[in-house]
Protein backbone atom coordinates (compact mmCIF):
# COMPACT_ATOMS: atom_id res chain seq x y z
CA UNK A 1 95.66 77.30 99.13
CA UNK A 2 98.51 74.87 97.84
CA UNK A 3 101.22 76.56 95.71
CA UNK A 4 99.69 74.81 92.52
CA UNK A 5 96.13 76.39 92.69
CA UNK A 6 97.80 80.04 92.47
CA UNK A 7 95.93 81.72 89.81
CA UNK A 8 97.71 82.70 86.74
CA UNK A 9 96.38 86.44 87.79
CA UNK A 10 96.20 88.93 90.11
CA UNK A 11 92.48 89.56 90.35
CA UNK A 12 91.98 87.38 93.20
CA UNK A 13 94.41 90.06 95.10
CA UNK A 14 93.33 92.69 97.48
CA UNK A 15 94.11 96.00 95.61
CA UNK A 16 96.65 96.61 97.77
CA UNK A 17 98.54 93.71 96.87
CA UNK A 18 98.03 94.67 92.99
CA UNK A 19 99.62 97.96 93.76
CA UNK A 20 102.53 96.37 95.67
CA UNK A 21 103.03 94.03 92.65
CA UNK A 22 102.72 96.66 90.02
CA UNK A 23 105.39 98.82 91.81
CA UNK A 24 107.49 95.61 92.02
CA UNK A 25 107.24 95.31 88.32
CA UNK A 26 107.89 98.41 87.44
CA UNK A 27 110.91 98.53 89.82
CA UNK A 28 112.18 95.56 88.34
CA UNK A 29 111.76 96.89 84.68
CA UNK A 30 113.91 100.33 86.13
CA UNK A 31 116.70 97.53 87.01
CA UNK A 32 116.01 99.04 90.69
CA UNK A 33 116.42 95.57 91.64
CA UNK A 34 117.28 95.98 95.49
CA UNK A 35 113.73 98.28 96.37
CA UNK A 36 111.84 95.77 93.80
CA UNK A 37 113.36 92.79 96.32
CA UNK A 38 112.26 94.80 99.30
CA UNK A 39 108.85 95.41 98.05
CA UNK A 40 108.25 91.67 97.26
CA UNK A 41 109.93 91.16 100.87
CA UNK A 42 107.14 92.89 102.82
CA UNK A 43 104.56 90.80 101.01
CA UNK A 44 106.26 88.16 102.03
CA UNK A 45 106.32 88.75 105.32
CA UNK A 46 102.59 89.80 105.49
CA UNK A 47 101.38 86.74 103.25
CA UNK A 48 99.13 83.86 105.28
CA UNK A 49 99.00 81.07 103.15
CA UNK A 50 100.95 80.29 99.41
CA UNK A 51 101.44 83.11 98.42
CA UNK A 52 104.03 83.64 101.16
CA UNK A 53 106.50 80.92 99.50
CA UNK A 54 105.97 82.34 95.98
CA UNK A 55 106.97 86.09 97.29
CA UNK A 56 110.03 84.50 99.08
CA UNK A 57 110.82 82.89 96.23
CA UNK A 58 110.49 86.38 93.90
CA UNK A 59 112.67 87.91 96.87
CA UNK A 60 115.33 85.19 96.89
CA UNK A 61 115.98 85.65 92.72
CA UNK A 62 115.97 89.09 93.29
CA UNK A 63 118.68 88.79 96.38
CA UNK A 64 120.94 86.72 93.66
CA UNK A 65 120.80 89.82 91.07
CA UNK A 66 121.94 92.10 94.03
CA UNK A 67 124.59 89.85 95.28
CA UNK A 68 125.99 89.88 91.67
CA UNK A 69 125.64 93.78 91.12
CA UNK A 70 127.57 93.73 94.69
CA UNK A 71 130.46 91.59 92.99
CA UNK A 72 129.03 88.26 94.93
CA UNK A 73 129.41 85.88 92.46
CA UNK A 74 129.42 82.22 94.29
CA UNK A 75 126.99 83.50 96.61
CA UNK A 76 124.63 84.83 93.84
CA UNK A 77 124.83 81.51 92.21
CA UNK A 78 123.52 79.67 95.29
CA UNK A 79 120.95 81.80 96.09
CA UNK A 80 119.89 81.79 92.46
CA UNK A 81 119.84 77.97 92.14
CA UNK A 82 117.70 78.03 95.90
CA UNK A 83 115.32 80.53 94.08
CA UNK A 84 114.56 77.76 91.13
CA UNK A 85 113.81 75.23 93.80
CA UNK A 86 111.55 77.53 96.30
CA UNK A 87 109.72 78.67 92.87
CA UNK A 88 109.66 74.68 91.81
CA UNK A 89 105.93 73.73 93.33
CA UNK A 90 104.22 76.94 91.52
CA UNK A 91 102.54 76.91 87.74
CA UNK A 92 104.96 78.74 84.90
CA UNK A 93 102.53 81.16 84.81
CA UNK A 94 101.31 82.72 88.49
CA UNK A 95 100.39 86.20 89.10
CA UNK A 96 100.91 87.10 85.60
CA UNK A 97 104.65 86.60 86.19
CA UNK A 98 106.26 83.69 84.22
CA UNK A 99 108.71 82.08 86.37
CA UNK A 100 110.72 80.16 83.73
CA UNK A 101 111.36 83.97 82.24
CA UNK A 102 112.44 85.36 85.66
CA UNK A 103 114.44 82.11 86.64
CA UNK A 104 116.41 82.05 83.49
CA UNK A 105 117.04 85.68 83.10
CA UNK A 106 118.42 85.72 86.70
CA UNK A 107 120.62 83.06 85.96
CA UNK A 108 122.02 84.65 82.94
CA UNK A 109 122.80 88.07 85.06
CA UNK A 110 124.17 86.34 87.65
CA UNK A 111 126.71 84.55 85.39
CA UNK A 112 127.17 88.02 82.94
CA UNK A 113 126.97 90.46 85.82
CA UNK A 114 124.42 92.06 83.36
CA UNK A 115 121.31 92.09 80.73
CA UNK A 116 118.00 91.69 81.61
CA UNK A 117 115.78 90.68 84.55
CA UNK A 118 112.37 89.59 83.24
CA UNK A 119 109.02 88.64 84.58
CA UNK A 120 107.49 87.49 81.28
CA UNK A 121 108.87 86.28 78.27
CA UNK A 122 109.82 89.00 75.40
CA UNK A 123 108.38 89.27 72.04
């Protein structure tokens, strides 16, 4: 499967997957940022075909947030800008995640040291 035929869902998941991805959403949304970007990790490392470079791209913006909460600034800025260009080849809108959402909002912690990390756009 090519990065551009990911389904804007999940329901083509196993529902072990969907559980994995739940718990990384909800870790994300408890700012528990570091177990959210091991969570997505393991997919990653279990994934077989395009899904793998969309979970190591999740893992990568999530590694940026934690380099900034660790004071990392110049690296969280490079491995933020390599997240936008691993997540380039995927649709907006992939596994009910938007990517523009999570790629700006990581951007904007990374340069405040604070606020929000989001996986869809808010109200």
């Amino acid at each position: 499967m090519s990065p551009g035929a990911l389904p804007p869902g999940r329901d083509h998941l196993d529902a072990d997957d969907r559980i994995r991805l739940l718990r990384f959403d909800l870790l994300v949304a408890d700012r528990r940022f570091e177990a959210a970007q091991e969570e997505v990790e393991d997919l990653w490392r279990e994934a077989t075909d395009a899904h793998r470079e969309l979970y190591r791209g999740l893992a990568n913006a999530l590694t940026a947030v934690c380099a900034r909460e660790a004071r990392k600034l110049r690296g969280a800025r490079e491995i933020a800008e390599r997240s936008r260009s691993l997540l380039e080849p995927f649709p907006r809108r992939v596994l009910g995640l938007e990517l523009d959402a999570l790629l700006e909002s990581v951007a904007s912690f990374v340069e405040r040291g604070d606020g929000p990390v989001l996986l869809q756009r808010q109200g």
